[in-house]
N, C-alpha and C. Protein backbone atom coordinates (compact mmCIF):
# COMPACT_ATOMS: atom_id res chain seq x y z
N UNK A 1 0.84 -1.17 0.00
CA UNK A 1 0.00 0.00 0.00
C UNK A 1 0.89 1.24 0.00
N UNK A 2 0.32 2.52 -0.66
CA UNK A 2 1.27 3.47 -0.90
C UNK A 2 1.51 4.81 0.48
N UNK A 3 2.16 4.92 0.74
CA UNK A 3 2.16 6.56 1.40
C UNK A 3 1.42 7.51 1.23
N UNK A 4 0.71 8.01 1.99
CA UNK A 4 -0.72 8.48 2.03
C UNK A 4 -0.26 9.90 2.05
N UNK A 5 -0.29 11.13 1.33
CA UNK A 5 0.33 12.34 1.51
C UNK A 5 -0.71 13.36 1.64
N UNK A 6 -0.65 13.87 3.35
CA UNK A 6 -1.84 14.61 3.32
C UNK A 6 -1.01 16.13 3.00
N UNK A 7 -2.13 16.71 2.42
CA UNK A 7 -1.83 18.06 1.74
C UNK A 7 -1.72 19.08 3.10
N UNK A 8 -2.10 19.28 4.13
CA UNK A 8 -1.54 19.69 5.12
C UNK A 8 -0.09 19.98 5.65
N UNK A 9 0.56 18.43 5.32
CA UNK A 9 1.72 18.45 5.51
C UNK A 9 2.67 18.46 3.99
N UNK A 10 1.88 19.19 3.29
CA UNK A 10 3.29 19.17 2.26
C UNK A 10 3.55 20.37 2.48
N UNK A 11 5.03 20.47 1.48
CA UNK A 11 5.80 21.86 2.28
C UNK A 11 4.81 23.07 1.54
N UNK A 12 4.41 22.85 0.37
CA UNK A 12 3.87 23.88 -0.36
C UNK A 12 2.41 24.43 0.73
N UNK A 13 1.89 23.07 1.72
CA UNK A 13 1.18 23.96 2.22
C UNK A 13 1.36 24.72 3.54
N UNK A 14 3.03 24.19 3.45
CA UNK A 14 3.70 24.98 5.26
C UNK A 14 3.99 26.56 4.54
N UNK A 15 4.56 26.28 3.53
CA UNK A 15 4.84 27.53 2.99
C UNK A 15 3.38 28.75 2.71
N UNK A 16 2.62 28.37 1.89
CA UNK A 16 1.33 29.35 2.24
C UNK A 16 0.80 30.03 3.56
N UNK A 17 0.85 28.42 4.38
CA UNK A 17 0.70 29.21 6.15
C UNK A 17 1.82 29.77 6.47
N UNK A 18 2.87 29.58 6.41
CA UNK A 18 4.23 30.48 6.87
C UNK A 18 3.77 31.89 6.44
N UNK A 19 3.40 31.91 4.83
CA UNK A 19 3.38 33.51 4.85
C UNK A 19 2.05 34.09 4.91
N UNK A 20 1.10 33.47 5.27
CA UNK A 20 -0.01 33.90 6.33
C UNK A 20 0.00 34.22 7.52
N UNK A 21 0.78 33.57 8.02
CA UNK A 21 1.77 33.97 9.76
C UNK A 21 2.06 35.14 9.40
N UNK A 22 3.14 35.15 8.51
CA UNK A 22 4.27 36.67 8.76
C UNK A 22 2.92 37.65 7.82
N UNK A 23 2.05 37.83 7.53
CA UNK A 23 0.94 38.76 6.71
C UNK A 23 0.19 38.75 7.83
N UNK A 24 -0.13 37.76 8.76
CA UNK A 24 -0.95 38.24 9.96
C UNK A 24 -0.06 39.08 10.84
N UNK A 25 0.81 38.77 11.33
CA UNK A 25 1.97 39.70 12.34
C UNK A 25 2.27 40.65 11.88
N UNK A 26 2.55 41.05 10.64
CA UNK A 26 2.76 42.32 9.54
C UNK A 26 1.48 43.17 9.91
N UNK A 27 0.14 42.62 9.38
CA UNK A 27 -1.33 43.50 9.86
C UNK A 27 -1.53 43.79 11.61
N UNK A 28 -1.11 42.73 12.09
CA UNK A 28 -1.27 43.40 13.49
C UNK A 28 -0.32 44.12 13.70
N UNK A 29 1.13 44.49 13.62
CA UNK A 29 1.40 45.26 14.12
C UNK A 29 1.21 46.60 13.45
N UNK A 30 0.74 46.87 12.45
CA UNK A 30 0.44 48.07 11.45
C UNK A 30 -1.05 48.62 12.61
N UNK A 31 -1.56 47.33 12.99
CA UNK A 31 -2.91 48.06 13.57
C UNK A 31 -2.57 48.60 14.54
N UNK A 32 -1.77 47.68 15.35
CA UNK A 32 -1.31 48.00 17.01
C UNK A 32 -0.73 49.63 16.99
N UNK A 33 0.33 49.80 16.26
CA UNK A 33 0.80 51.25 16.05
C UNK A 33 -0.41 52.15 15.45
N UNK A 34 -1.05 51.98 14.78
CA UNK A 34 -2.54 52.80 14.66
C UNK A 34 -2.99 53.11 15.75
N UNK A 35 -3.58 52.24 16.52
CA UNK A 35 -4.25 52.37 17.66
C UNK A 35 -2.94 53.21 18.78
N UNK A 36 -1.84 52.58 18.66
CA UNK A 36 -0.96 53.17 19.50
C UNK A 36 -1.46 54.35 19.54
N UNK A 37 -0.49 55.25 18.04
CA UNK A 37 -0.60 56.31 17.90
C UNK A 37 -2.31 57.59 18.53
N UNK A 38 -2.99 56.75 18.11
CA UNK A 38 -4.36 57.43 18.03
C UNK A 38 -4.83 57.78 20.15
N UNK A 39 -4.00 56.80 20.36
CA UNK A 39 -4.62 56.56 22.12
C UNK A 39 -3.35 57.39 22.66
N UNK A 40 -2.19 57.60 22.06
CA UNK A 40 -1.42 58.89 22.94
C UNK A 40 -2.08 59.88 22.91
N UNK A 41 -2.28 60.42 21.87
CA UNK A 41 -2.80 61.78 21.57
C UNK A 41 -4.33 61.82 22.81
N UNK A 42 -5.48 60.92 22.42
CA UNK A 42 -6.36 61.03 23.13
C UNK A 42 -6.12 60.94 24.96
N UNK A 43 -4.75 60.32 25.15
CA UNK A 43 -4.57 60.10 26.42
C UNK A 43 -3.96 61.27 26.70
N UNK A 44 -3.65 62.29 26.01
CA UNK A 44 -3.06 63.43 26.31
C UNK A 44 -3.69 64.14 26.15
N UNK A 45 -5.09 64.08 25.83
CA UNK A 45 -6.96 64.95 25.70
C UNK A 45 -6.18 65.76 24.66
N UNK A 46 -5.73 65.70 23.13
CA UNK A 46 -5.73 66.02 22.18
C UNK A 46 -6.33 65.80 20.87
N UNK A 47 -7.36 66.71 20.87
CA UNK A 47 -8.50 66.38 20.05
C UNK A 47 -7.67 65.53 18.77
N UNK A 48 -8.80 65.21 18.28
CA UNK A 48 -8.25 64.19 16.58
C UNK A 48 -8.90 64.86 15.75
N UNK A 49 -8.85 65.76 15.01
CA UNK A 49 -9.99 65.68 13.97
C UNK A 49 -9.99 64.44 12.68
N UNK A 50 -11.14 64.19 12.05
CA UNK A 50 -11.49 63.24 11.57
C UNK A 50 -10.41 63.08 10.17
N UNK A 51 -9.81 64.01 9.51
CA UNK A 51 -9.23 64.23 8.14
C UNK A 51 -7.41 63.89 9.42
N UNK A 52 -6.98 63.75 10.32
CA UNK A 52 -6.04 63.20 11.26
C UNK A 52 -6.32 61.94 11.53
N UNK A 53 -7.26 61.59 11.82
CA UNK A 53 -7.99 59.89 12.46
C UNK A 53 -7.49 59.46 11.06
N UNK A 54 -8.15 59.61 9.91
CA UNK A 54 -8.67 58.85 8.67
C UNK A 54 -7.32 58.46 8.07
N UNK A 55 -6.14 59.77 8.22
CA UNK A 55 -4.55 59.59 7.72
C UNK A 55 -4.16 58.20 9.00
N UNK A 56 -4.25 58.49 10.05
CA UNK A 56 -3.65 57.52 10.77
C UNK A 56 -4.08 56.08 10.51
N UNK A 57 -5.42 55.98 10.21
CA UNK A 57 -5.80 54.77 10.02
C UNK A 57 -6.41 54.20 8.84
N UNK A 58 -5.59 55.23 7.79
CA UNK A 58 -5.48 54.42 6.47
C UNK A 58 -4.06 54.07 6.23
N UNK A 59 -3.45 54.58 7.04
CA UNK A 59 -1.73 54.44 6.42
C UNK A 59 -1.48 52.74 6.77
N UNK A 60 -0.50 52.38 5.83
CA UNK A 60 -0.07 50.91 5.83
C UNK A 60 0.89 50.64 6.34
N UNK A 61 2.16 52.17 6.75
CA UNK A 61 3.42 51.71 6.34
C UNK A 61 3.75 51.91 7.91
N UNK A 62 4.37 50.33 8.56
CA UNK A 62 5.04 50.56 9.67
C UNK A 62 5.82 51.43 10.41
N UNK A 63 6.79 51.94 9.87
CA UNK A 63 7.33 53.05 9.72
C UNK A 63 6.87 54.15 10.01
N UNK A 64 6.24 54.75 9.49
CA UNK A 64 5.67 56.05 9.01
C UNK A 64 4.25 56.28 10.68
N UNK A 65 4.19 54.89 10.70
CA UNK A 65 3.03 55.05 11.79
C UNK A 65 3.61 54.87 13.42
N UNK A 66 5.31 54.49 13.19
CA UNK A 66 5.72 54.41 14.39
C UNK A 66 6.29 56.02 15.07
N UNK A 67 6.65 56.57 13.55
CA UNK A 67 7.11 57.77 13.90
C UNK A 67 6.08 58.70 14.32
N UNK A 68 5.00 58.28 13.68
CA UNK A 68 3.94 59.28 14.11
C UNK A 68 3.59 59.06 15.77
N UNK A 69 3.63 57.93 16.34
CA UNK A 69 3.54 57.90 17.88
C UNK A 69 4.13 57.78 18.69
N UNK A 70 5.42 58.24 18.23
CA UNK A 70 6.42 58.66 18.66
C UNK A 70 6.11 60.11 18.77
N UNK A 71 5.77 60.86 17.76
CA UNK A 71 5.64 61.84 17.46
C UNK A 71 4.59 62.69 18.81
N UNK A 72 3.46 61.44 18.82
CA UNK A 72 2.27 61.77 19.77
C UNK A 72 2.73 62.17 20.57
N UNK A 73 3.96 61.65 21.43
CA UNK A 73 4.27 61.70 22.63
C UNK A 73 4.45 63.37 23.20
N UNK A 74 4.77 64.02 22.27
CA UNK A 74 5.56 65.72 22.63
C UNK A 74 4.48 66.46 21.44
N UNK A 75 3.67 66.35 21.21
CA UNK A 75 2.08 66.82 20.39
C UNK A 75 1.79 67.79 20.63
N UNK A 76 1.43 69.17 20.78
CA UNK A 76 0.38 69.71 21.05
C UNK A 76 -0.59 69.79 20.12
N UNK A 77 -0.77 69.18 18.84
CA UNK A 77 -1.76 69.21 18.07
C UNK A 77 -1.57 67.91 17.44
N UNK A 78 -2.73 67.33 17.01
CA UNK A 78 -2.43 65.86 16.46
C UNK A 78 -1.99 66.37 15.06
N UNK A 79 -2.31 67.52 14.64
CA UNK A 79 -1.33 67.73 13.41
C UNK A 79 0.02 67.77 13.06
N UNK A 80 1.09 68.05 14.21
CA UNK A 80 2.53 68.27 14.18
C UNK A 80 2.74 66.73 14.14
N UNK A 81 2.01 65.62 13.59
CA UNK A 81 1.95 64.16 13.55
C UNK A 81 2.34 63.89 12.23
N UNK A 82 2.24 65.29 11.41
CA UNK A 82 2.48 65.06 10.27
C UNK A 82 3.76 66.03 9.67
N UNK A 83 4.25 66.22 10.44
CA UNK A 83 4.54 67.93 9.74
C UNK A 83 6.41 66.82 9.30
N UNK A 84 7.46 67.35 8.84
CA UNK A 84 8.38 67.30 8.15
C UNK A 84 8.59 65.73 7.04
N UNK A 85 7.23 65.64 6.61
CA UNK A 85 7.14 64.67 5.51
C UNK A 85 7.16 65.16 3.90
């Protein structure tokens, strides 16, 4: 009788979940720094306006969203979130 090959365990299907792993951990941390960013500012009772919210939480790029809550931290306006880009 032959070797029974479940498609689970072939590599082609470790490999699809592998980079479903690293595309899930990639989206969460893009969200986590969203939310980061968005909850300094509010924890520092600095209004958001909505055209500020909508930039923060359309942006994709890790980067760009870490600096911004970084940025939150020394704020007085959620706009200086954006300023030397």
């Amino acid at each position: 009788m032959g070797r029974i090959q479940y498609f689970w365990r072939h590599p082609l299907a470790e490999q699809v979940r592998e980079e479903g792993r690293r595309e899930g951990r990639e989206k969460g941390l893009i969200e986590g720094s969203r939310r980061m960013a968005l909850r300094i500012l509010e924890a520092r009772r600095i209004p958001v306006p909505d055209t500020a919210r909508e930039r923060i939480e359309t942006c994709t790029d890790l980067d760009q969203l870490e600096t911004w809550a970084e940025r939150a931290v020394h704020a007085t306006d959620a706009h200086e979130l954006f300023t030397d880009e």
